[in-house]
C-alpha atoms as a PDB file:
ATOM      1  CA  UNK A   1       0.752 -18.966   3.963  1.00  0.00           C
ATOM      2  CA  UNK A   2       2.904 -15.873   3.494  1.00  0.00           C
ATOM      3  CA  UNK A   3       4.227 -15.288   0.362  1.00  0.00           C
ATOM      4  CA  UNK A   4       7.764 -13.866  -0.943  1.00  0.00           C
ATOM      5  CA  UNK A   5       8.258 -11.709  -4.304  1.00  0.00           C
ATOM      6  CA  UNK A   6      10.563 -13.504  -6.466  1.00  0.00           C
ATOM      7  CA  UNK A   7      14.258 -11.976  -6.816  1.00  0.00           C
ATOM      8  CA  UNK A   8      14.069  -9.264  -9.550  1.00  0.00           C
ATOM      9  CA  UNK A   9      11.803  -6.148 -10.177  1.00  0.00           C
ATOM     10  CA  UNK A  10       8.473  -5.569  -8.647  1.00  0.00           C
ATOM     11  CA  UNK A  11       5.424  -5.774 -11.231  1.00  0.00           C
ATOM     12  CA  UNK A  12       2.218  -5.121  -9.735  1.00  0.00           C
ATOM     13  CA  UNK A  13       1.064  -8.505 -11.405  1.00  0.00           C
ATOM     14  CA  UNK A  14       3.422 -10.098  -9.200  1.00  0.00           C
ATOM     15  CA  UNK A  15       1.508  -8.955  -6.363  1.00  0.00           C
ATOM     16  CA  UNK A  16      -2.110  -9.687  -7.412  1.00  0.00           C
ATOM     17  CA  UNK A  17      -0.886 -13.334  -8.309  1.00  0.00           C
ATOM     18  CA  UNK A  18       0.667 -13.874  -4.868  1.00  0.00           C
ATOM     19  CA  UNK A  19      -2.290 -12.836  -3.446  1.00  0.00           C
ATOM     20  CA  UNK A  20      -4.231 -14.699  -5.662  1.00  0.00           C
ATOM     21  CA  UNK A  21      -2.821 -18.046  -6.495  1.00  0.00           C
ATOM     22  CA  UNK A  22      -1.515 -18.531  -3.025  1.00  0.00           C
ATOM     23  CA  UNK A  23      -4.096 -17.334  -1.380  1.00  0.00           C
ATOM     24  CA  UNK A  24      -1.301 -15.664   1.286  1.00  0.00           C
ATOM     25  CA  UNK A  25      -2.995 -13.134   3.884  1.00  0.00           C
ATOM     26  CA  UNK A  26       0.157 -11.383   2.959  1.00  0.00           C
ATOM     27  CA  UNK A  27       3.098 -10.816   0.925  1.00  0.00           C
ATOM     28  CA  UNK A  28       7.307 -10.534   2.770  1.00  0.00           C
ATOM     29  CA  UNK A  29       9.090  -8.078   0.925  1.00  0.00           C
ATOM     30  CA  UNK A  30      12.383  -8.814   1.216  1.00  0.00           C
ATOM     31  CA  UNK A  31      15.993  -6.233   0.170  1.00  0.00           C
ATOM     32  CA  UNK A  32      15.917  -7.961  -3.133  1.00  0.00           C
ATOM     33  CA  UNK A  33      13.042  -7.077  -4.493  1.00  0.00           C
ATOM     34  CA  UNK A  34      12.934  -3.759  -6.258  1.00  0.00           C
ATOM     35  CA  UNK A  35      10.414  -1.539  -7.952  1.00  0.00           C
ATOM     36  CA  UNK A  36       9.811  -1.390 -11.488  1.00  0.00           C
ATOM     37  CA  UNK A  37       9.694   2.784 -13.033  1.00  0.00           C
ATOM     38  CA  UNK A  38       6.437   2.863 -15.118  1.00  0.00           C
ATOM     39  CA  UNK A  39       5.208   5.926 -16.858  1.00  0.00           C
ATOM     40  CA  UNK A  40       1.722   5.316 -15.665  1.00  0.00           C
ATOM     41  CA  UNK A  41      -0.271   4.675 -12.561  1.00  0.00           C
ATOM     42  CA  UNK A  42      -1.781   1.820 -10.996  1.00  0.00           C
ATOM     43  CA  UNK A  43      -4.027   1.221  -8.128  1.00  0.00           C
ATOM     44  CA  UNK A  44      -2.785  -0.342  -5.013  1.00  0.00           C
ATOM     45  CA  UNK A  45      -5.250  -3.430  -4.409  1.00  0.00           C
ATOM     46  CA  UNK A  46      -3.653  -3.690  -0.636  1.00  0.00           C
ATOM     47  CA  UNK A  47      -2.612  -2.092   2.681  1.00  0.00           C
ATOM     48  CA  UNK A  48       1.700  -1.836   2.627  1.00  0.00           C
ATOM     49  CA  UNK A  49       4.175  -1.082   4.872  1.00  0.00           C
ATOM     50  CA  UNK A  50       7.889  -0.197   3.338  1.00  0.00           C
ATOM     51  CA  UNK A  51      10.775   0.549   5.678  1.00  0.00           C
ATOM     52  CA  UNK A  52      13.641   2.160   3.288  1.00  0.00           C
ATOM     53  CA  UNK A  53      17.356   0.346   4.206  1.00  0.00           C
ATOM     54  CA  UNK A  54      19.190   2.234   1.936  1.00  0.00           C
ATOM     55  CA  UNK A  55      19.148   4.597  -1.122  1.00  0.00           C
ATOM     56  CA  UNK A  56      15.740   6.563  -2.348  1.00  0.00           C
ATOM     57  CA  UNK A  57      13.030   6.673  -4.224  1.00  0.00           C
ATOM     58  CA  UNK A  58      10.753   9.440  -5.858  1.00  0.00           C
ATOM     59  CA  UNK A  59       6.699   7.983  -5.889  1.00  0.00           C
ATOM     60  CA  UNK A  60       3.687   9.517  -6.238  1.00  0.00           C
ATOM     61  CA  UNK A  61       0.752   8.891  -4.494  1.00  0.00           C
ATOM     62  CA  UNK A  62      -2.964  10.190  -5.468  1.00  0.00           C
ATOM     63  CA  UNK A  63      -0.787  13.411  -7.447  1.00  0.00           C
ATOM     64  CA  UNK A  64       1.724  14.127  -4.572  1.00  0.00           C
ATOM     65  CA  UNK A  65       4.955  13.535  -5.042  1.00  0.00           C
ATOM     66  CA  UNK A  66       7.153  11.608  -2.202  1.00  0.00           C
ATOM     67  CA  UNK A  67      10.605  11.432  -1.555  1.00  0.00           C
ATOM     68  CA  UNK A  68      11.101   8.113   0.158  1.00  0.00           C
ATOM     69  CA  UNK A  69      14.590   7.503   1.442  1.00  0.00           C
ATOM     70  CA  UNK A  70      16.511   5.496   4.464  1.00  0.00           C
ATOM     71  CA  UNK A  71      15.211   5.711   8.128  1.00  0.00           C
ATOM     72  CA  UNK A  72      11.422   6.401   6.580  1.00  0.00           C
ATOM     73  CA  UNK A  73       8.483   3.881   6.293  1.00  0.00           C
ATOM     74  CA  UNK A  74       5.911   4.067   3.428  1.00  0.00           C
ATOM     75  CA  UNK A  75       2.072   3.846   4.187  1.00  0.00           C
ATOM     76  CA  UNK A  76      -0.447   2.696   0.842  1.00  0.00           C
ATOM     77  CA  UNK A  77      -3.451   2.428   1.962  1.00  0.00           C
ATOM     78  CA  UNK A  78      -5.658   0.018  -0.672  1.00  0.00           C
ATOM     79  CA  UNK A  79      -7.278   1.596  -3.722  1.00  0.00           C
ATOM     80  CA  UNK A  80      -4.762   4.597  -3.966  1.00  0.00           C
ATOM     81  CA  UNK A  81      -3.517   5.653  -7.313  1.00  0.00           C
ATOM     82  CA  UNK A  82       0.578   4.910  -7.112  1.00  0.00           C
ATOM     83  CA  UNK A  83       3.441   5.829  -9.837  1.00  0.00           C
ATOM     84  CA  UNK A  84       7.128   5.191  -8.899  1.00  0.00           C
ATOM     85  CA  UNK A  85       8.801   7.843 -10.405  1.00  0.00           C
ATOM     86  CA  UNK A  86      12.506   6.953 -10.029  1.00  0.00           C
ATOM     87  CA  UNK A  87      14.686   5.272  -7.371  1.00  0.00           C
ATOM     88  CA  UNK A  88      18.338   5.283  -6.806  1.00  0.00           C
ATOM     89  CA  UNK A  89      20.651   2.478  -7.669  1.00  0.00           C
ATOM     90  CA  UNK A  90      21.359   1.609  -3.947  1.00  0.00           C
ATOM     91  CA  UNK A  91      17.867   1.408  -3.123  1.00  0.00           C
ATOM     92  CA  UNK A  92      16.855  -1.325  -0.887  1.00  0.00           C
ATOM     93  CA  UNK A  93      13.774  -1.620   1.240  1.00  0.00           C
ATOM     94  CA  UNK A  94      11.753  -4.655   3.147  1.00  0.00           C
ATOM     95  CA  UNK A  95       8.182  -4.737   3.705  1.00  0.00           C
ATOM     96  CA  UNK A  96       4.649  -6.298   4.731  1.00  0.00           C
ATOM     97  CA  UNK A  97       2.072  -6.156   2.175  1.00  0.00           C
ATOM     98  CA  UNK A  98      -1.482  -7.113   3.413  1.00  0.00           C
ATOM     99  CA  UNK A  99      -4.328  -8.533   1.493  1.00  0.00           C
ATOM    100  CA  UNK A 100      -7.843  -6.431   1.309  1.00  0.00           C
ATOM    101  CA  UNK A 101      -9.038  -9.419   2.286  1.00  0.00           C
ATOM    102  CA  UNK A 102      -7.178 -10.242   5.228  1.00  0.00           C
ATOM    103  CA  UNK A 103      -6.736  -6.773   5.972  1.00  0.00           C
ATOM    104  CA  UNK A 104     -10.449  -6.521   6.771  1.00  0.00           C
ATOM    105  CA  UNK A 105     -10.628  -9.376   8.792  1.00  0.00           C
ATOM    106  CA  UNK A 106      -8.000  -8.753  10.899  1.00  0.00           C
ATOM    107  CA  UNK A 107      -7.694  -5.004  11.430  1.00  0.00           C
ATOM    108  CA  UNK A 108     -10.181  -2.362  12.364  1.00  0.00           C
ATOM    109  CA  UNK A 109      -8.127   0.792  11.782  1.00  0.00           C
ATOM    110  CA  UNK A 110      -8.776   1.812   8.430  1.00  0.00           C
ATOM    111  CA  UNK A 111      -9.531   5.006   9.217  1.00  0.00           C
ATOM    112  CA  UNK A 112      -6.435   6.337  10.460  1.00  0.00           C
ATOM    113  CA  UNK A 113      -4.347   4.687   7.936  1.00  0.00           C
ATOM    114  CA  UNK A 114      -6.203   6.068   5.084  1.00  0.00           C
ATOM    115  CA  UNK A 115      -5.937   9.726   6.665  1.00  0.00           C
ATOM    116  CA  UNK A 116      -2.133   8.878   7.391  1.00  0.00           C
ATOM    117  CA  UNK A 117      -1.578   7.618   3.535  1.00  0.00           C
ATOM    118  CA  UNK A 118      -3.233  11.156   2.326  1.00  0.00           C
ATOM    119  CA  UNK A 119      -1.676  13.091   4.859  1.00  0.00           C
ATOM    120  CA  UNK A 120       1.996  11.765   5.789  1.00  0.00           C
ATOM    121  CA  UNK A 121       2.280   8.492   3.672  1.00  0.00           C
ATOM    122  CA  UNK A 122       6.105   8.803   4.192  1.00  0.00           C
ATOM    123  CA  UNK A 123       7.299   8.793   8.472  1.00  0.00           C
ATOM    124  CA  UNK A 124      10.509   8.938   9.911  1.00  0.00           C
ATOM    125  CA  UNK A 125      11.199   5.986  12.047  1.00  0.00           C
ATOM    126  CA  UNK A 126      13.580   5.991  15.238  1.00  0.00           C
ATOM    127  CA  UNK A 127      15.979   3.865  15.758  1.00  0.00           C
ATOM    128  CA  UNK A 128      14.440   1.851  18.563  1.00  0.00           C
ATOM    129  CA  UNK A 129      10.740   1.499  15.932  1.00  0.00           C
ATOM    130  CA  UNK A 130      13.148   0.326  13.527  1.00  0.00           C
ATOM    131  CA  UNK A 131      14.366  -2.069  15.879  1.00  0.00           C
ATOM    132  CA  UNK A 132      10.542  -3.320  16.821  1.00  0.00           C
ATOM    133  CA  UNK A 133       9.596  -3.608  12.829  1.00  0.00           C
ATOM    134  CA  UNK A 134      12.057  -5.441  11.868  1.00  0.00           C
ATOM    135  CA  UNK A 135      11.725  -8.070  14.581  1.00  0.00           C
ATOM    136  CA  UNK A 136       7.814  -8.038  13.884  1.00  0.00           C
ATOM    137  CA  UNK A 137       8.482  -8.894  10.471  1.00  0.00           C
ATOM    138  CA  UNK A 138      11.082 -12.013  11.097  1.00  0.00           C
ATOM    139  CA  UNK A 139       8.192 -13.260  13.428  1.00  0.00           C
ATOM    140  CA  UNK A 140       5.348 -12.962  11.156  1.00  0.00           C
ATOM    141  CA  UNK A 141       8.086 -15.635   8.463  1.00  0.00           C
ATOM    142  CA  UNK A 142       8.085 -17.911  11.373  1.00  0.00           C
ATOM    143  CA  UNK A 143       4.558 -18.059  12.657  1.00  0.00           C
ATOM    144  CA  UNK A 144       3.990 -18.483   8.737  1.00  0.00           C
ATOM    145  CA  UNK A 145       6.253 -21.713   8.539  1.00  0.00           C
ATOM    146  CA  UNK A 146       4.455 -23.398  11.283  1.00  0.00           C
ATOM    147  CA  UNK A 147       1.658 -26.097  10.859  1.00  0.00           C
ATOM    148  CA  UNK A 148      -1.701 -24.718  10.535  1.00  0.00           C
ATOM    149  CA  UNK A 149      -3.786 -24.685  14.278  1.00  0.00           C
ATOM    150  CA  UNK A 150      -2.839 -23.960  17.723  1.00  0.00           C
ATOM    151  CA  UNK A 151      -3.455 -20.672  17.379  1.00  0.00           C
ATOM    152  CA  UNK A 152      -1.496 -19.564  15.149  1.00  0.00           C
ATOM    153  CA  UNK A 153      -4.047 -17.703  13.278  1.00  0.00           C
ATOM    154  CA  UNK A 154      -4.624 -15.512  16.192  1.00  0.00           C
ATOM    155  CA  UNK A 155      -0.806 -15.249  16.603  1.00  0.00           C
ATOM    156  CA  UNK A 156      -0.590 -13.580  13.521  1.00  0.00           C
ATOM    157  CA  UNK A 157      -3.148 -11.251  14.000  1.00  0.00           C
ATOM    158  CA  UNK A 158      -1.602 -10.244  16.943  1.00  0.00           C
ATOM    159  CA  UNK A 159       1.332  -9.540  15.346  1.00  0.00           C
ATOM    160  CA  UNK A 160      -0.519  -7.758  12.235  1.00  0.00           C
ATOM    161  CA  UNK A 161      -2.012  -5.611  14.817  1.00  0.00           C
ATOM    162  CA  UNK A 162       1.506  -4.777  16.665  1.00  0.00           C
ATOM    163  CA  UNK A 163       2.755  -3.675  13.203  1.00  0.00           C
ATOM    164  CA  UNK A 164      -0.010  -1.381  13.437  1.00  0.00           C
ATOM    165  CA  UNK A 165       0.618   0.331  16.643  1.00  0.00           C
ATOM    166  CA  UNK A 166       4.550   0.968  15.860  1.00  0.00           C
ATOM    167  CA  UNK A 167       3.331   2.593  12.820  1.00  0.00           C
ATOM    168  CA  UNK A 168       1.178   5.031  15.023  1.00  0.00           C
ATOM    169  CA  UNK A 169       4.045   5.337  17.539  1.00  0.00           C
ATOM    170  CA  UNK A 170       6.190   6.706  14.594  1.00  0.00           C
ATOM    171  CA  UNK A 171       3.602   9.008  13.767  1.00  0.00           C
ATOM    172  CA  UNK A 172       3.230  10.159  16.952  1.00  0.00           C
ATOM    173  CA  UNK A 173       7.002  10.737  17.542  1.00  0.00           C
ATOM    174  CA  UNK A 174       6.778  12.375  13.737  1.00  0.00           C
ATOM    175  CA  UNK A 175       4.096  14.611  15.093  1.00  0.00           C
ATOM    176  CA  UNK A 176       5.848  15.543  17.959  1.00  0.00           C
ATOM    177  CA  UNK A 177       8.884  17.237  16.032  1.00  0.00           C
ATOM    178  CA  UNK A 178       7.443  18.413  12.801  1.00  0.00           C
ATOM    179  CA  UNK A 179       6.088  21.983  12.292  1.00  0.00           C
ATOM    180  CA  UNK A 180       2.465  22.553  13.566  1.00  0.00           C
ATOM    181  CA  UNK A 181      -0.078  22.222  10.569  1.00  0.00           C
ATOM    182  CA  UNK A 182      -1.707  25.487   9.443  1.00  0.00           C
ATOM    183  CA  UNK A 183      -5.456  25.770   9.049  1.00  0.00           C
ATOM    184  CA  UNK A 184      -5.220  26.237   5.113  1.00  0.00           C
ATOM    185  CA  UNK A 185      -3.129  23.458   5.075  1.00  0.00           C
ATOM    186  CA  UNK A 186      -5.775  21.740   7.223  1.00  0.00           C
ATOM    187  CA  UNK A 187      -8.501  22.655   4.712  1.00  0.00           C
ATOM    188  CA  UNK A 188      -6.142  21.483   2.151  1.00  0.00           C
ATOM    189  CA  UNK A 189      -6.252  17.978   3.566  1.00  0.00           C
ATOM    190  CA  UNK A 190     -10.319  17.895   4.239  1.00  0.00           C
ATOM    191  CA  UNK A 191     -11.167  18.471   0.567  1.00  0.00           C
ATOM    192  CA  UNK A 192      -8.365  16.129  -0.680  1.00  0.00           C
ATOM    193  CA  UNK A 193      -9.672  13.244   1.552  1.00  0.00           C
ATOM    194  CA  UNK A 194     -13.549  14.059   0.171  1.00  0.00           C
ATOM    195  CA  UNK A 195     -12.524  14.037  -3.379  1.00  0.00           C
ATOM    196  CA  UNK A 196     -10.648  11.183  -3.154  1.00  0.00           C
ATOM    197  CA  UNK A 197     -13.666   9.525  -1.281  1.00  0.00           C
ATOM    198  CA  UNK A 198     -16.231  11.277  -3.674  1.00  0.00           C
ATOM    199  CA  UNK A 199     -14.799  12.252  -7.002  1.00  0.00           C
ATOM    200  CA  UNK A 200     -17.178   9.673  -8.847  1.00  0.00           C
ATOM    201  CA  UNK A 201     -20.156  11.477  -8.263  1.00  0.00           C
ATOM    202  CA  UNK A 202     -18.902  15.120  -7.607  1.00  0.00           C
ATOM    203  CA  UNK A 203     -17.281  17.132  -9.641  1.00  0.00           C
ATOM    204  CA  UNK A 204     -18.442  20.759  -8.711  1.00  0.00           C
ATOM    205  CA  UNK A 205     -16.414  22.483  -6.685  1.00  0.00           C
ATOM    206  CA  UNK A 206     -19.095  24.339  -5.337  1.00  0.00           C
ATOM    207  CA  UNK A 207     -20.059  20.616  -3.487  1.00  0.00           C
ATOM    208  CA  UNK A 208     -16.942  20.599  -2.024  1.00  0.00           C
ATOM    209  CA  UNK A 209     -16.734  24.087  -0.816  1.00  0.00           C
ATOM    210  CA  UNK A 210     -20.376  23.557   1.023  1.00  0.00           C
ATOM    211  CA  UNK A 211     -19.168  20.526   2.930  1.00  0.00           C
ATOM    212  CA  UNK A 212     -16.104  22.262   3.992  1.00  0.00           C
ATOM    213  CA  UNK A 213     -18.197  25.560   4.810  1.00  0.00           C
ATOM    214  CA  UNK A 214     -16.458  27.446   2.713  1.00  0.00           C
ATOM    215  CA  UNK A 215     -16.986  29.402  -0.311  1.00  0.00           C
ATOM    216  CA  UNK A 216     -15.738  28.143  -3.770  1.00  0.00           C
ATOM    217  CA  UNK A 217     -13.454  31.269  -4.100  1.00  0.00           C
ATOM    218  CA  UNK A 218     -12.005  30.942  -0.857  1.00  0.00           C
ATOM    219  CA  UNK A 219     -11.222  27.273  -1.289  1.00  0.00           C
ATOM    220  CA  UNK A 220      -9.315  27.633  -4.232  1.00  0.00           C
ATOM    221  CA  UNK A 221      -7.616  30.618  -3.262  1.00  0.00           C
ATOM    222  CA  UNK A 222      -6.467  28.228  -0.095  1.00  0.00           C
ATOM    223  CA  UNK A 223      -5.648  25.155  -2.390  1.00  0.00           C
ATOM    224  CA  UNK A 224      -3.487  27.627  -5.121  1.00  0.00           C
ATOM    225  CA  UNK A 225      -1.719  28.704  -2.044  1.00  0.00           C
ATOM    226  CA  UNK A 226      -0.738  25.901  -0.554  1.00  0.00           C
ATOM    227  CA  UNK A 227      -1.017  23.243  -3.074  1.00  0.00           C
ATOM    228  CA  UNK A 228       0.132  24.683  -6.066  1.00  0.00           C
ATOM    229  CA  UNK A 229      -3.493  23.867  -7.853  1.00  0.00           C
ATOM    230  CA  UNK A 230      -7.081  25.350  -7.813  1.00  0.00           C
ATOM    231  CA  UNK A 231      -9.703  23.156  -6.350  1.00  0.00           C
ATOM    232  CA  UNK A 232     -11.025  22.296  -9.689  1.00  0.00           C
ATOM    233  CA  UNK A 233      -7.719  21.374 -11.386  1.00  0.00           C
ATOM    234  CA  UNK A 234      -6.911  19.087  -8.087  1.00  0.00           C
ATOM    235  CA  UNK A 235     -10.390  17.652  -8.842  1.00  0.00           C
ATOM    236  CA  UNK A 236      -9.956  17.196 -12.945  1.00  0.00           C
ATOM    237  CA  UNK A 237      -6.545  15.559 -12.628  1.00  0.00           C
ATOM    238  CA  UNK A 238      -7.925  12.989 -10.271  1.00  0.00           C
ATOM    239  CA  UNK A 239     -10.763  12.187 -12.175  1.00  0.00           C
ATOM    240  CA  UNK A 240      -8.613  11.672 -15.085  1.00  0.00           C
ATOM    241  CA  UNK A 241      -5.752   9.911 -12.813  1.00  0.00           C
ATOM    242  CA  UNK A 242      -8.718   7.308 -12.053  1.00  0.00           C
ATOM    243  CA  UNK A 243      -9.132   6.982 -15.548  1.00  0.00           C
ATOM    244  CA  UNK A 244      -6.095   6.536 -16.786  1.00  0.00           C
ATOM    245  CA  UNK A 245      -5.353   3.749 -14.255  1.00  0.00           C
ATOM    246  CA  UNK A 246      -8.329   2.040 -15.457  1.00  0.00           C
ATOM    247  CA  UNK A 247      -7.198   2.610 -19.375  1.00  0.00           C
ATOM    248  CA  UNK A 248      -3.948   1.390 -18.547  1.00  0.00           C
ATOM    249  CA  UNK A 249      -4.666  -2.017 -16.152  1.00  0.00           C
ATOM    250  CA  UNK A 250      -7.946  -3.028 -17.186  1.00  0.00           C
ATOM    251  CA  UNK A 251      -9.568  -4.190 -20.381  1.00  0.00           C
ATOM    252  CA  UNK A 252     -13.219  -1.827 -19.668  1.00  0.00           C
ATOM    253  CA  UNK A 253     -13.429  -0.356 -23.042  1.00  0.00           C
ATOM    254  CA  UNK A 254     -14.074   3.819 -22.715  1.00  0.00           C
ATOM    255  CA  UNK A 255     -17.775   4.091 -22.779  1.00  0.00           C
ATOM    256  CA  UNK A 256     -17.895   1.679 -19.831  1.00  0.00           C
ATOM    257  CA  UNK A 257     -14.838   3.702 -18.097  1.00  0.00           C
ATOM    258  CA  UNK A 258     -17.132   6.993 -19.233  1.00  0.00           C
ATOM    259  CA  UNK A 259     -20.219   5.691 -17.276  1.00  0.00           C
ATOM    260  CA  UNK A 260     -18.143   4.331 -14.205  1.00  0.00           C
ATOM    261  CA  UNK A 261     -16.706   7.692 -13.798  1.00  0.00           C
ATOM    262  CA  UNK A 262     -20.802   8.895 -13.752  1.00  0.00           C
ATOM    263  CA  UNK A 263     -20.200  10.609 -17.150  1.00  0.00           C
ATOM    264  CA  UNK A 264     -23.684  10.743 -18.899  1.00  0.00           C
ATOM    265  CA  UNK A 265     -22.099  10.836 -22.631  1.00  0.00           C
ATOM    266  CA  UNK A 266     -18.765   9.331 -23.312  1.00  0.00           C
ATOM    267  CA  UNK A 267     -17.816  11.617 -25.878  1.00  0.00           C
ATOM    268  CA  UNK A 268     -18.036  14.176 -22.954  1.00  0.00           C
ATOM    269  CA  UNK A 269     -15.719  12.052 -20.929  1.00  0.00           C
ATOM    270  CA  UNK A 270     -13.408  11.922 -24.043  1.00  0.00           C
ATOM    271  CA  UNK A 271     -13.281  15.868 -24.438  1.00  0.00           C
ATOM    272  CA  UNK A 272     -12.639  16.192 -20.500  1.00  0.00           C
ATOM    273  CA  UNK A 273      -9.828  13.992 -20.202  1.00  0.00           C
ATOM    274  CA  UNK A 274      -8.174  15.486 -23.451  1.00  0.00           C
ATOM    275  CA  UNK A 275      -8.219  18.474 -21.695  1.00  0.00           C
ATOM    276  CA  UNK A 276      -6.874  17.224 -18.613  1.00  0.00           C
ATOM    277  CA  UNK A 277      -4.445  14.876 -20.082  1.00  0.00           C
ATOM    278  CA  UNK A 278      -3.562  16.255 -23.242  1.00  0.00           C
ATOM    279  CA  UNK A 279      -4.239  13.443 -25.892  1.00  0.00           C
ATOM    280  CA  UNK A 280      -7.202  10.981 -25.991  1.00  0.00           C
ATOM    281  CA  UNK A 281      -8.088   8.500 -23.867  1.00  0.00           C
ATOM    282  CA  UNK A 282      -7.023   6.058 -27.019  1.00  0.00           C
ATOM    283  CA  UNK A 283      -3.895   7.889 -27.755  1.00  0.00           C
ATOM    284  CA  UNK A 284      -3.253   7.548 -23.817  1.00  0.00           C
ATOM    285  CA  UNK A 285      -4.352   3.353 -23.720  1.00  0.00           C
ATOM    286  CA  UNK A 286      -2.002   3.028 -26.994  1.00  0.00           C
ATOM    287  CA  UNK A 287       1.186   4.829 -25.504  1.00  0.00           C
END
């Protein structure tokens, strides 16, 4: 059954346990339900799709900042690294949230949602997509109220899957009016999508740079230029983001978060995010 968020702020507890203890494919996000502003990251454990009613609100997702504000829909893709930053007091937005679960059993298109949540998590919707979304998501609370069988499992795919395609029509219309994408900004988006696939294991940017084929100068050279950070800096502060999302929302003691990160000595792991972060990762899970 679907499941709605309680009236109040968002916690991201909130969402695990609807997900959890009422096993619901999905979650209804509804005006009243806001976001809570926490100094730290988390990691979104599902797909989401916010359409912004009113108001805005500063996030960041995977170290780029957003500005999400009325007429726009938000994209997370699952296992992203999210901090809301600040939101206005009119803010109001509604919603689908999807399970991993159910999101993998019902939708094949992970691929191009992952690219859009790096790329353009935040779209301008027209008026008529608006239109479409919201009448998608009053269907998907009916077809949830109804008695289990006669297809209504396949209904709601169906209509899971239509959200899908008026996302890609927005993008499409997006695409069609914004400013064509340069090829350093193009390069810009191939190494962020590998290091966000690959930053367990690879740290080098000199890895990066040879499956881009490209040399390590001329990558960061790009990267300073267009995103404000050299390609080993964008890699460090992911690294540590990772990190600090585990210190913060999961009891894995440091050595264990060391060795999950592919760090051969945690005391090495504990001088690189000191660097990165500026205080220890104990300092950092006591703040």
């Amino acid at each position: 059954m679907a499941f709605c968020m309680n009236r109040g702020d968002y916690t991201y507890e909130k969402v695990l346990e609807g997900f959890g203890k009422e096993k619901a494919p999905f979650i209804i996000w509804r005006e009243e339900d806001l976001f809570v502003l926490r100094p730290y990251p988390v990691k979104t454990k599902f797909w989401g799709f916010f359409f912004c009613v009113e108001g805005h609100m500063e996030i960041e997702i995977n170290l780029r900042h957003r500005l999400f504000d009325a007429g726009k829909i938000l994209c997370l893709a699952a296992n992203y690294a999210v901090r809301i930053v600040s939101r206005s007091e009119d803010f109001r937005c509604t919603g689908i949230l999807f399970s991993e679960e159910y999101w993998k059993k019902a939708v094949l298109r992970d691929y191009f949602l992952g690219r859009l949540s790096v790329r353009s998590a935040i779209v301008p919707m027209g008026d008529k997509i608006q239109e479409a979304f919201s009448c998608v998501r009053r269907l998907l609370q009916i077809y949830m109220s109804l008695p289990e069988g006669n297809g209504k499992e396949e209904g709601v795919r169906h209509l899971v899957v239509s959200v899908l395609y008026l996302i890609e029509e927005a993008c499409r219309e997006y695409k069609e009016t914004e400013n064509p994408v340069s090829r350093n900004e193009q390069l810009m988006w191939r190494f962020l999508e590998l290091v966000y696939k690959e930053y367990k294991c690879h740290r080098r940017v000199a890895y990066y740079a040879g499956r881009l084929s490209v040399t390590p100068r001329y990558l960061t050279t790009v990267l300073r230029q267009v995103g404000g950070r050299t390609a080993s800096r964008w890699i460090e502060e992911y690294v540590v983001l990772e990190a600090q999302v585990l210190l913060r929302n999961s009891t894995m003691t440091i050595k264990d978060i060391a060795y999950g990160l592919h760090f051969n000595d945690p005391s090495i792991f504990s001088k690189y995010f000191t660097r990165v972060a500026g205080m220890s990762p104990e300092a950092y899970r006591a703040s």
